[in-house]
N, C-alpha and C. Protein backbone atom coordinates (compact mmCIF):
# COMPACT_ATOMS: atom_id res chain seq x y z
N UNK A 1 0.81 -1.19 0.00
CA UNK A 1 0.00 0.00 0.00
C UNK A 1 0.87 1.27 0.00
N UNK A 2 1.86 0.95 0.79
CA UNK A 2 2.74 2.63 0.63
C UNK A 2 3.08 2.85 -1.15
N UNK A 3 3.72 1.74 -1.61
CA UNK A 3 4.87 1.96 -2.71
C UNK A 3 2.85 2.22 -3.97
N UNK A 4 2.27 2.10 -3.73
CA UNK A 4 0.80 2.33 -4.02
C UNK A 4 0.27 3.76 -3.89
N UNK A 5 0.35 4.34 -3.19
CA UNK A 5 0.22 5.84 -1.94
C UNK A 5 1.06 6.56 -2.77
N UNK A 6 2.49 6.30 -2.42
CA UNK A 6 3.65 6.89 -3.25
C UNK A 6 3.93 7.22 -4.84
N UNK A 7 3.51 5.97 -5.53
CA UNK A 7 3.57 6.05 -6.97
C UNK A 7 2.25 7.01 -7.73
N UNK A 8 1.02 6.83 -6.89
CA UNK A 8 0.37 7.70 -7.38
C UNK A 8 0.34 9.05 -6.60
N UNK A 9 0.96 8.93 -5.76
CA UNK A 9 1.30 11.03 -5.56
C UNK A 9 2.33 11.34 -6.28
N UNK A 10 2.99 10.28 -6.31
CA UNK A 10 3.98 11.20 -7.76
C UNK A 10 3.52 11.65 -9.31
N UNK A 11 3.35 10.48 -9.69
CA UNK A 11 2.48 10.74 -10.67
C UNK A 11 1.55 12.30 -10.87
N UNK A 12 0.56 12.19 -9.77
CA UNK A 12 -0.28 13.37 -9.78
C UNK A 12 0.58 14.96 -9.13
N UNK A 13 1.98 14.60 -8.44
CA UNK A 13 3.19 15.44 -8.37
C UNK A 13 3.11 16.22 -9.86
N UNK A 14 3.61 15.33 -10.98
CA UNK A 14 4.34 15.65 -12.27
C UNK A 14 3.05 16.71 -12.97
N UNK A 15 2.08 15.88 -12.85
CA UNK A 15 0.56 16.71 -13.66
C UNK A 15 0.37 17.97 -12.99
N UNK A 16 0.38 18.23 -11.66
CA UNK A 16 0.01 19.59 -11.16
C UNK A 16 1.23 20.19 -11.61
N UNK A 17 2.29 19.98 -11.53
CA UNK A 17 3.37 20.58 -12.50
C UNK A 17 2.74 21.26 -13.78
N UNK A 18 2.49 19.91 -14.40
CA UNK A 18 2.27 20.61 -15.57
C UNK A 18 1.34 21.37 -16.04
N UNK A 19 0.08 21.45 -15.04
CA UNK A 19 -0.89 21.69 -15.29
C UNK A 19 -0.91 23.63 -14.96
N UNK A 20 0.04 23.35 -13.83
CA UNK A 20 0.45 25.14 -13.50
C UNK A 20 0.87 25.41 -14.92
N UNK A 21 2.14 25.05 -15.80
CA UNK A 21 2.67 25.32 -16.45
C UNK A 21 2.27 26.11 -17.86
N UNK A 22 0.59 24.89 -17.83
CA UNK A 22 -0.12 25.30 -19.21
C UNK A 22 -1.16 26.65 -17.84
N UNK A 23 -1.07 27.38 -17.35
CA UNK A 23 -2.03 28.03 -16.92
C UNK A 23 -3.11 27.13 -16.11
N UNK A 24 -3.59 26.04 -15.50
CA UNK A 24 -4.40 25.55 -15.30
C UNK A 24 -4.49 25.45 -13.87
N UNK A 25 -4.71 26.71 -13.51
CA UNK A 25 -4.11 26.96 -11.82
C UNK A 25 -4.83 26.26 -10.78
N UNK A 26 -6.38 25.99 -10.84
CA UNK A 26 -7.11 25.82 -10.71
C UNK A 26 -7.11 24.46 -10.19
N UNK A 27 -6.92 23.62 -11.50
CA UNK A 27 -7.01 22.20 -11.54
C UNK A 27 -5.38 21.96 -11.07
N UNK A 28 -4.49 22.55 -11.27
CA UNK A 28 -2.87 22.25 -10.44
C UNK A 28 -3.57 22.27 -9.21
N UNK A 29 -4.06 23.26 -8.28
CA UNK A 29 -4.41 23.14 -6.96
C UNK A 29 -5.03 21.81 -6.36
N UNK A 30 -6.32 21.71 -7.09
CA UNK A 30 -6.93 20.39 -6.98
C UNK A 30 -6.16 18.97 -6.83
N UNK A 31 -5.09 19.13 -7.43
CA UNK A 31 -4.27 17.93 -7.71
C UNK A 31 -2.76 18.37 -6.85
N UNK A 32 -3.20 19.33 -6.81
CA UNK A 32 -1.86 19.01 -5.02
C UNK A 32 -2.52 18.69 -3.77
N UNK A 33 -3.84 19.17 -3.89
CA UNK A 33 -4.56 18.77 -2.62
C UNK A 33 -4.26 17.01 -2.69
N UNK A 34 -4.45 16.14 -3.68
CA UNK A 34 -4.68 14.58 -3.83
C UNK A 34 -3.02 14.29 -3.40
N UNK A 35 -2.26 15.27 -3.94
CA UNK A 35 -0.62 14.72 -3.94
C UNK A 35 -0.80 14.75 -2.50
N UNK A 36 -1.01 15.84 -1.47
CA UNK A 36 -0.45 15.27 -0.38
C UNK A 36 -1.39 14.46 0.60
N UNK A 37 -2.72 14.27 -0.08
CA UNK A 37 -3.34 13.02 0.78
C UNK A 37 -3.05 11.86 0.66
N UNK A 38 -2.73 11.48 -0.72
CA UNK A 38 -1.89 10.41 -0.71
C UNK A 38 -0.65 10.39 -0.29
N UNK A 39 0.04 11.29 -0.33
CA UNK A 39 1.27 11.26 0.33
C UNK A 39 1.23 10.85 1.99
N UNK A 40 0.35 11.55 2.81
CA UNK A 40 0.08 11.06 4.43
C UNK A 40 -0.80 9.73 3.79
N UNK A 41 -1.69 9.57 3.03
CA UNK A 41 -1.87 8.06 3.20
C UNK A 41 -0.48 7.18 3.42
N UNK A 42 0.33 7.03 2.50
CA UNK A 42 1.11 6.56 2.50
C UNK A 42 2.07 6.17 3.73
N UNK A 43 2.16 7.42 4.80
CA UNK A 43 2.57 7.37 6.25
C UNK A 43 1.70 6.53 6.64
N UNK A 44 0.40 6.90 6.77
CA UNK A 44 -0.41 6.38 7.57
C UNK A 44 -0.52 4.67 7.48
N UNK A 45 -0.22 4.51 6.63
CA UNK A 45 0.24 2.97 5.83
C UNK A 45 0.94 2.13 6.07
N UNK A 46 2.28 2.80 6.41
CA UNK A 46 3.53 2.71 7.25
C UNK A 46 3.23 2.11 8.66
N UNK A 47 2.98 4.05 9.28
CA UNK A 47 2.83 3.71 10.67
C UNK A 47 2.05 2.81 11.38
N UNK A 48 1.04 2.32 10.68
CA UNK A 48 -0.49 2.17 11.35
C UNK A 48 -1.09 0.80 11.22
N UNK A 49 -0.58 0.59 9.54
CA UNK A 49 -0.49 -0.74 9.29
C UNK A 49 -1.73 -0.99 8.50
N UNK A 50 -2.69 -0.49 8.24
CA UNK A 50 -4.16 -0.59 8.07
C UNK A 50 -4.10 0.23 6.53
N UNK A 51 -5.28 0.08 6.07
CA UNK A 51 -5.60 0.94 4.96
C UNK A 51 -6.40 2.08 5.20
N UNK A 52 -5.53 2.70 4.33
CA UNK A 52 -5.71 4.44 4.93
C UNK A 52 -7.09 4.69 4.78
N UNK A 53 -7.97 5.15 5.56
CA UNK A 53 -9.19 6.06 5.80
C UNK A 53 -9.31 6.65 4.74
N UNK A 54 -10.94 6.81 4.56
CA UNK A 54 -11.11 7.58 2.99
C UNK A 54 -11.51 8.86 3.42
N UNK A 55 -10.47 9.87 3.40
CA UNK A 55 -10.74 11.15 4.27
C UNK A 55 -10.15 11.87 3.31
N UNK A 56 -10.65 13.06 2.68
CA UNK A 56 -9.83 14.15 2.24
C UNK A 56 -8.86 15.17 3.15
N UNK A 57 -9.57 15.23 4.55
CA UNK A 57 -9.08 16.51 5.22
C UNK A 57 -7.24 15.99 5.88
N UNK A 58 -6.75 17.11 5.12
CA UNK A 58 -5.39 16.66 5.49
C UNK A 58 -5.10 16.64 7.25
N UNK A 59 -5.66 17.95 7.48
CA UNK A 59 -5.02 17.87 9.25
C UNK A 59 -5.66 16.52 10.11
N UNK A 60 -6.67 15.96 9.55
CA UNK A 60 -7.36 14.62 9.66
C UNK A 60 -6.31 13.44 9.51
N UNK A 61 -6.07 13.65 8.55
CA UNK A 61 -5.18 12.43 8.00
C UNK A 61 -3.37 12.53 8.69
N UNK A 62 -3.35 13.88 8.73
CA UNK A 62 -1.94 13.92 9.55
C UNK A 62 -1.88 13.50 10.71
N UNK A 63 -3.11 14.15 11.89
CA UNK A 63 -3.32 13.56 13.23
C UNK A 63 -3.17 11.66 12.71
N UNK A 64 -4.47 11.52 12.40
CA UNK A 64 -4.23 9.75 12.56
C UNK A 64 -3.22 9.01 11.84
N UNK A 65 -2.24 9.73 11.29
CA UNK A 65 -0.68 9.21 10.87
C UNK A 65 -0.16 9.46 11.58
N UNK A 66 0.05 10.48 12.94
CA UNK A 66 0.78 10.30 14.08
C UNK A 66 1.54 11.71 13.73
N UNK A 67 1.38 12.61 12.69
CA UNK A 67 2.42 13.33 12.20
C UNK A 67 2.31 14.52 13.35
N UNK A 68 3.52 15.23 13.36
CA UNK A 68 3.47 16.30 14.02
C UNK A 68 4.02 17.67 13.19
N UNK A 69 2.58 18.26 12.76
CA UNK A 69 2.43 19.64 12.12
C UNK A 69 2.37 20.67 12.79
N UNK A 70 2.84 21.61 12.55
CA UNK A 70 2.64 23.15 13.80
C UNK A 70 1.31 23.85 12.94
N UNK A 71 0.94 24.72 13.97
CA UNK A 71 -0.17 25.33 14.50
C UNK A 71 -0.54 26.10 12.87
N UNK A 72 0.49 27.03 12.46
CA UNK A 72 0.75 27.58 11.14
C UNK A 72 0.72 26.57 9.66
N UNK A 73 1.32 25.19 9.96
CA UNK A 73 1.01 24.41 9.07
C UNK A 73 -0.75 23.85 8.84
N UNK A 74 -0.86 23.69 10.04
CA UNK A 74 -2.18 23.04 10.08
C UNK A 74 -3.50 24.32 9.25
N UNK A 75 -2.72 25.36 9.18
CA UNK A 75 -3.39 26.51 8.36
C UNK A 75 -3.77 26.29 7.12
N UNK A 76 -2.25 26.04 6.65
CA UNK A 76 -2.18 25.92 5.06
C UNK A 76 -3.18 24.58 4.82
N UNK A 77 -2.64 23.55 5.94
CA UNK A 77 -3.32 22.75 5.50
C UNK A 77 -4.77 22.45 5.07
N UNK A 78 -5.19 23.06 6.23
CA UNK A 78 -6.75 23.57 6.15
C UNK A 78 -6.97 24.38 4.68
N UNK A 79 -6.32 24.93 4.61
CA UNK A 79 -6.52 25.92 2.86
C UNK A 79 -6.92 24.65 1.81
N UNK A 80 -5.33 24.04 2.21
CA UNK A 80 -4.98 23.30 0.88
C UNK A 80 -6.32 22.09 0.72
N UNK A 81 -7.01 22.11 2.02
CA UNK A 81 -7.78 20.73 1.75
C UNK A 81 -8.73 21.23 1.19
N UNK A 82 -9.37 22.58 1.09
CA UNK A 82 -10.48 22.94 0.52
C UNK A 82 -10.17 22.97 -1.03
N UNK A 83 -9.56 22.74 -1.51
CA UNK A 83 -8.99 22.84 -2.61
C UNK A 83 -9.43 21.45 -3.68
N UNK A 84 -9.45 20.86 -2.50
CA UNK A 84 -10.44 19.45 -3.61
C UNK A 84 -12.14 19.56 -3.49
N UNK A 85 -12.25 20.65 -2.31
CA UNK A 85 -13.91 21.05 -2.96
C UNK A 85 -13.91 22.27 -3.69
N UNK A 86 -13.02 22.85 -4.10
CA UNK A 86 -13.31 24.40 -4.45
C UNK A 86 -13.38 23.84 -6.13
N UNK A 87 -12.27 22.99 -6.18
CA UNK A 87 -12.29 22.50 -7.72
C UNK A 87 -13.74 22.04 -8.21
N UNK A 88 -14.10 20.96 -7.39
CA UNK A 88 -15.01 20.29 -8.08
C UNK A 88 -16.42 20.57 -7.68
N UNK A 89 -17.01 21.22 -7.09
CA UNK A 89 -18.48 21.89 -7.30
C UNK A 89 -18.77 22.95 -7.84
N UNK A 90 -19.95 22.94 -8.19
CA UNK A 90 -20.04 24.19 -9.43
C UNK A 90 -20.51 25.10 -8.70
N UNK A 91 -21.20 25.21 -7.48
CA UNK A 91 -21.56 26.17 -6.39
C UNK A 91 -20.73 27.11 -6.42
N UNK A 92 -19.15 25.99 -6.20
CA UNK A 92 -17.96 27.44 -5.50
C UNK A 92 -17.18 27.38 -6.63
N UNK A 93 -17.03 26.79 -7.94
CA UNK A 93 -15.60 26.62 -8.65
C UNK A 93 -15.58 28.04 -9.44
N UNK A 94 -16.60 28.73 -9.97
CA UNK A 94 -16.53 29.45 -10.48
C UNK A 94 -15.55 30.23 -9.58
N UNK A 95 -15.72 30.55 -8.54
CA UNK A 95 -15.09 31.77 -7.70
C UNK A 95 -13.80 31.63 -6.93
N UNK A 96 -13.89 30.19 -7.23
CA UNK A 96 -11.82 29.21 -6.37
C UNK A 96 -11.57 29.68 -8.19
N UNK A 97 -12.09 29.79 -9.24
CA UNK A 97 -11.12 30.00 -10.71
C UNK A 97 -11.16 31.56 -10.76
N UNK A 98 -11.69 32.40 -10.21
CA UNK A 98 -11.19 33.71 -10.30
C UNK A 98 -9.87 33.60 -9.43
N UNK A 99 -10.59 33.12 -8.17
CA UNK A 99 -8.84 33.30 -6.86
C UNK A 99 -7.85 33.05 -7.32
N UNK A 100 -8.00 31.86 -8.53
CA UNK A 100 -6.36 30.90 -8.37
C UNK A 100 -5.96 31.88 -9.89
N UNK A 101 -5.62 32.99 -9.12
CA UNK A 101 -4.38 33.31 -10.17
C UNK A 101 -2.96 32.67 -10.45
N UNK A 102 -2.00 33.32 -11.11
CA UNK A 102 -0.61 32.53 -10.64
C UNK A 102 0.14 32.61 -10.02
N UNK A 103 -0.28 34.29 -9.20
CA UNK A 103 0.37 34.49 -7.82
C UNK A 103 -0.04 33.57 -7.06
N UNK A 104 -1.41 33.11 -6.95
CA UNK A 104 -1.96 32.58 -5.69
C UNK A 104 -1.82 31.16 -5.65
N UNK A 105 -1.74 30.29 -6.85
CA UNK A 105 -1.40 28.67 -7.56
C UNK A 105 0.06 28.73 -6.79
N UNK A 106 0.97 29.88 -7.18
CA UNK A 106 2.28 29.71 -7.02
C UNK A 106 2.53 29.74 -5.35
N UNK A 107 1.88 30.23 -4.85
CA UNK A 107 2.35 30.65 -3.73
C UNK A 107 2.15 29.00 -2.54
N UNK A 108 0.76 28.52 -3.13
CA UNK A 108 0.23 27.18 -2.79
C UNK A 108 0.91 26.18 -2.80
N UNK A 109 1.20 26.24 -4.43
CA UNK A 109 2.15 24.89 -5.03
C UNK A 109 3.88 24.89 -4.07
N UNK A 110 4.35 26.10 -4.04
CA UNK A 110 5.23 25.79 -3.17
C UNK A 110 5.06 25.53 -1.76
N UNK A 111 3.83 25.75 -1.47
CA UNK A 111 3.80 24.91 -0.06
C UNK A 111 3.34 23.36 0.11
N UNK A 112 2.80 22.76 -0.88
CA UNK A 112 2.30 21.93 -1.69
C UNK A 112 3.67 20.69 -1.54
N UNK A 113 4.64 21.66 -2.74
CA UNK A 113 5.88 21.09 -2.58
C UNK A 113 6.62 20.83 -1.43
N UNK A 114 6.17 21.95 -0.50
CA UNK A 114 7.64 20.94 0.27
C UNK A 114 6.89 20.27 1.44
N UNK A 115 5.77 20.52 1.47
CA UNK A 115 4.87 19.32 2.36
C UNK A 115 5.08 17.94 1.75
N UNK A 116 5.06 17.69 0.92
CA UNK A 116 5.05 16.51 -0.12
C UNK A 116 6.70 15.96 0.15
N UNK A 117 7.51 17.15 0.10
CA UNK A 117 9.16 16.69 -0.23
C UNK A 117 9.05 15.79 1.45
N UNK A 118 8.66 16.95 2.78
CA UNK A 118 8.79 16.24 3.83
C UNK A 118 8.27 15.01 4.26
N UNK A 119 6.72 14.91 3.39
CA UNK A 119 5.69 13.64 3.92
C UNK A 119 6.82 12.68 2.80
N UNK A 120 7.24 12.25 2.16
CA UNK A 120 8.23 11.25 1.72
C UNK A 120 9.35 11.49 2.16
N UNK A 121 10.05 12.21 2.99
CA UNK A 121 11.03 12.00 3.95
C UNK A 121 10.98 10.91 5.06
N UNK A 122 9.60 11.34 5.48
CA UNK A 122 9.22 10.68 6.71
C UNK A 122 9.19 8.99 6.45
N UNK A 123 8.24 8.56 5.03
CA UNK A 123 8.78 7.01 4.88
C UNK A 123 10.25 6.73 4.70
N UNK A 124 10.69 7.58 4.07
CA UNK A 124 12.44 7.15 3.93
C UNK A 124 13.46 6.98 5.40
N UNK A 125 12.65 7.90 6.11
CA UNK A 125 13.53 7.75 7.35
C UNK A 125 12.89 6.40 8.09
N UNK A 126 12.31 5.65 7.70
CA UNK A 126 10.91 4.86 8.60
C UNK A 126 11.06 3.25 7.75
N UNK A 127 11.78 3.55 6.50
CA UNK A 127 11.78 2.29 5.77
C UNK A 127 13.47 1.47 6.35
């Protein structure tokens, strides 16, 4: 289940890449939100032993992986998880696709990134 967890947050790693790249700020966001739930799935996998909970909310999924996030992370995190509802209902998407300019994609995606760089630290140090 990890090397499972892992291969598809990378994967969906490379696409929000690219997806910033072509302008698609929107849908890059959406798909960093998945990179780092699968990415703490993947801990949670590890640590726990079980198959990961079908939970979007990251600070959810970090608590029951055991992770320890600060007060300021658990912010972003909270942002970043709305980000897989802002994409996909038509209620709010119209108005998460005005927000996500490329200041605001950019500013995400690098937090995106190095949440992601650290949540695969954590199996490497653990394998």
């Amino acid at each position: 289940m990890i090397k499972y967890w892992l291969d598809s947050a990378e994967m969906d790693f490379q696409s929000m890449k690219r997806l910033f790249d072509t302008g698609e700020f929107a849908w890059s966001l959406f798909l960093g939100q998945l990179v780092l739930e699968k990415a703490m799935k993947a801990v949670y996998s590890q640590k726990v032993g079980n198959n990961a909970p079908r939970l979007h909310d990251l600070n959810r999924l970090a608590l029951l992986a055991g992770l320890d996030v600060s007060a300021e992370d658990q912010a972003h995190l909270d942002t970043i998880s709305l980000f897989n509802i802002n994409a996909r209902y038509p209620d709010v998407k119209l108005a998460f696709y005005k927000k996500c300019t490329q200041d605001y994609a950019k500013k995400y995606l690098d937090l995106i990134e190095r949440f992601y760089q650290w949540l695969v630290s954590q199996i490497e140090q653990n394998l």
